[in-house]
Protein backbone atom coordinates (compact mmCIF):
# COMPACT_ATOMS: atom_id res chain seq x y z
CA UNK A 1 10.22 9.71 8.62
CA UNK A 2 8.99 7.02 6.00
CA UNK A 3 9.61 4.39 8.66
CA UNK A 4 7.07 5.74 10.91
CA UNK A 5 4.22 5.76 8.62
CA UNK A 6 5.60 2.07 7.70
CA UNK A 7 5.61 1.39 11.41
CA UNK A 8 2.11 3.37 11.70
CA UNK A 9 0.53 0.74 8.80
CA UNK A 10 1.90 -2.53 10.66
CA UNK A 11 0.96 -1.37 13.95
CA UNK A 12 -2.84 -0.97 12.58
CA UNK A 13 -2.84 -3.95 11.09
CA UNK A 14 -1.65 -5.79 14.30
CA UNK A 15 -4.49 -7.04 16.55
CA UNK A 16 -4.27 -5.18 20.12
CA UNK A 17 -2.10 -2.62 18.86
CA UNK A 18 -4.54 -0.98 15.97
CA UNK A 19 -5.72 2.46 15.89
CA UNK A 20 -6.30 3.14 19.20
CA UNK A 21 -2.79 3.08 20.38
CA UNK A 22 -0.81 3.58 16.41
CA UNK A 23 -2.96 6.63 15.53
CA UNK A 24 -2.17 8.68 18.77
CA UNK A 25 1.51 8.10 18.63
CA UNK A 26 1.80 8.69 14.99
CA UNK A 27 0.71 12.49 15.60
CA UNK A 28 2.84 12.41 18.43
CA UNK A 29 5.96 11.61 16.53
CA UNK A 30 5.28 14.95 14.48
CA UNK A 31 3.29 12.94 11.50
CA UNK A 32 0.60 14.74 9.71
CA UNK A 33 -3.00 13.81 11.67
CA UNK A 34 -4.62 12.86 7.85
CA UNK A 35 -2.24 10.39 6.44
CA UNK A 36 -1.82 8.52 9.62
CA UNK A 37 -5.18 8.30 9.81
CA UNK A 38 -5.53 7.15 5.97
CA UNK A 39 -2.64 4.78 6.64
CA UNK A 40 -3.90 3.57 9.82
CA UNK A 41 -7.32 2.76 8.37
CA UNK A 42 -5.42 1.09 5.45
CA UNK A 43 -3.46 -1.26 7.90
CA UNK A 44 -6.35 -2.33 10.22
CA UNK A 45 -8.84 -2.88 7.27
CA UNK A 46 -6.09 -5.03 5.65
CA UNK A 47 -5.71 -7.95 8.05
CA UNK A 48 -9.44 -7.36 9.06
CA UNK A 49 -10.93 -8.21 5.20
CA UNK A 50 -8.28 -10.65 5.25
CA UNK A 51 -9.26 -12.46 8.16
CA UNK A 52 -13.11 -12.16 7.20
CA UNK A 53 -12.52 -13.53 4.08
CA UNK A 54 -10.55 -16.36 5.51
CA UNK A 55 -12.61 -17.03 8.20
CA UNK A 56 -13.33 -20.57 7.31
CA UNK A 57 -9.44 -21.63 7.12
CA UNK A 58 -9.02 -19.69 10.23
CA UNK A 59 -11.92 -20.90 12.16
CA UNK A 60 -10.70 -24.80 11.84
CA UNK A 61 -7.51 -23.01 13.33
CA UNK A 62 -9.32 -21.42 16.06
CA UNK A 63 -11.51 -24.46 16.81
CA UNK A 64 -8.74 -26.85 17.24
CA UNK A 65 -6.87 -24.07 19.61
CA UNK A 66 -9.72 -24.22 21.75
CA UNK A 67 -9.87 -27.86 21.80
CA UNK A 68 -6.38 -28.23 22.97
CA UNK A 69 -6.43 -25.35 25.23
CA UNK A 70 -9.75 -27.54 27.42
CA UNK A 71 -12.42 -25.79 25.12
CA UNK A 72 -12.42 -22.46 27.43
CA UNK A 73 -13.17 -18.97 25.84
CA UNK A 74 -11.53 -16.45 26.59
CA UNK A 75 -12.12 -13.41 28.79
CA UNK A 76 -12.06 -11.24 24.50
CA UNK A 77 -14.35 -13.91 23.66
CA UNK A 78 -16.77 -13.54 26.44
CA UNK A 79 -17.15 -9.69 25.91
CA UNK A 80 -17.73 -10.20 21.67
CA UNK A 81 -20.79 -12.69 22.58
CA UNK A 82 -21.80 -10.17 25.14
CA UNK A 83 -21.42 -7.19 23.08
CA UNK A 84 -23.33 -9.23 20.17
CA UNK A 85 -26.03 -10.58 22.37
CA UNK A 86 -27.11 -7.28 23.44
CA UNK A 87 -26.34 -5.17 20.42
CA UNK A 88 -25.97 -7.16 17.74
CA UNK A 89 -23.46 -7.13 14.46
CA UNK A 90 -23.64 -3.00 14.63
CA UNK A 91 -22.94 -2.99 18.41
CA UNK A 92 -20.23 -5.66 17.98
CA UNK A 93 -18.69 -3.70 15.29
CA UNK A 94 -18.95 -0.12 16.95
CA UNK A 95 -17.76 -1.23 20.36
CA UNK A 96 -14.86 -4.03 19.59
CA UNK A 97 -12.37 -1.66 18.12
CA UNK A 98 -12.49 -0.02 21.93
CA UNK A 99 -13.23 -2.97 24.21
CA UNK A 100 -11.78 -6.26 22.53
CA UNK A 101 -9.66 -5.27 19.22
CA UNK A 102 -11.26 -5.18 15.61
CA UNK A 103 -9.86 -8.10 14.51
CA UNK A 104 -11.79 -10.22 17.81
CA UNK A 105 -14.85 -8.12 16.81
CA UNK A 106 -14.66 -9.28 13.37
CA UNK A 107 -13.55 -12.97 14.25
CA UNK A 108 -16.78 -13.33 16.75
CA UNK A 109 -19.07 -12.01 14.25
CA UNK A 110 -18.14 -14.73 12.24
CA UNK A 111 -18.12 -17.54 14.39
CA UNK A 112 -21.45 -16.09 15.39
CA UNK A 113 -23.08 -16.80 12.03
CA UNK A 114 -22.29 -12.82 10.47
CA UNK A 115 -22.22 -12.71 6.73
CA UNK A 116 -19.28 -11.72 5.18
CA UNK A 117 -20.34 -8.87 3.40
CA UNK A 118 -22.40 -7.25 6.47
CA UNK A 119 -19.47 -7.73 8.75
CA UNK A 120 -16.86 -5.67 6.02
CA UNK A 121 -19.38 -3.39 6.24
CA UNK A 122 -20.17 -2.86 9.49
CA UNK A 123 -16.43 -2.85 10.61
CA UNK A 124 -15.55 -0.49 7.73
CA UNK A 125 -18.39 1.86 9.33
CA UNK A 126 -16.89 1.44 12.85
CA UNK A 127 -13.42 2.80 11.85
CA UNK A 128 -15.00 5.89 12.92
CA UNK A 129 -12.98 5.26 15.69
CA UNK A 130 -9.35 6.25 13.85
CA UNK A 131 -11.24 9.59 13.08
CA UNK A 132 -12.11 10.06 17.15
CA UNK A 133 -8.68 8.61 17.84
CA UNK A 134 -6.80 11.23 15.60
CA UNK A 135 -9.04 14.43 16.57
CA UNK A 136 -8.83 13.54 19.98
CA UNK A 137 -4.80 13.33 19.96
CA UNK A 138 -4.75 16.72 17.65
CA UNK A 139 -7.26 18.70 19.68
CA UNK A 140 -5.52 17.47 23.02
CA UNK A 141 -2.08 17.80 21.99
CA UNK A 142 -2.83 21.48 20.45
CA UNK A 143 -4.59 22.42 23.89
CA UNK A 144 -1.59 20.77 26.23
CA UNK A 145 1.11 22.80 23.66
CA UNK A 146 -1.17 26.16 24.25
CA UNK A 147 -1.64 25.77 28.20
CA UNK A 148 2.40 25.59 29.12
């Protein structure tokens, strides 16, 4: 069983896996609802710091990927500037974990001039999300078990 909660911590911290796929399987498998939850938010927030924090080694990265690839953003990319021209960093925060990944969401806020300490913040505040996530997959499971 330990192997699933390890497997429920890497999957988090993988971008395009993350909570919104790890969290519902982990209380699928039989896990309890709270730690995957705790270890979920443990794994995404992880790589996400890490990748704030790192932004400026990883944004030469980025820029030179784009330069190869003919300088054209992609379709994630589009969405984040969307999301953050309409809503800002709190709208880019709250809506990336669903629409583009956490890890995007926390990239384009930092190519788009976010602070580091607003954008831990703000992403911290939007893992909300594992909370939704893991009541929806408890409350759902519990009703499908009850209505056989």
């Amino acid at each position: 069983m330990l192997y699933k909660y390890l497997f429920v911590f890497l999957g988090a911290a993988v971008p395009w896996l993350e909570v919104a796929v790890v969290v519902p399987l982990g209380i699928v498998w039989g896990l309890s609802p709270f730690w995957v939850m705790i270890i979920a938010i443990l794994g995404n927030m992880m790589t996400v710091l890490a990748l704030i924090f790192g932004f400026d080694r990883i944004k030469v990265w980025y820029i030179r990927r784009r330069e190869k690839k003919g300088n054209k953003a992609s379709k994630q990319s589009r969405r984040a500037v969307a999301l953050w021209n309409k809503y800002g960093l709190p709208g880019l925060a709250f809506l990336g974990p669903i629409l583009i990944g956490t890890h995007i969401a926390a990239f384009i806020g930092m190519v788009l001039g976010a602070e580091r300490r607003s954008m831990s913040l703000w992403i911290g505040v939007s893992i909300v999300w594992v909370l939704i996530f893991g009541m929806a997959t408890v409350l759902g499971f519990d009703f499908f078990l009850k209505n056989i």
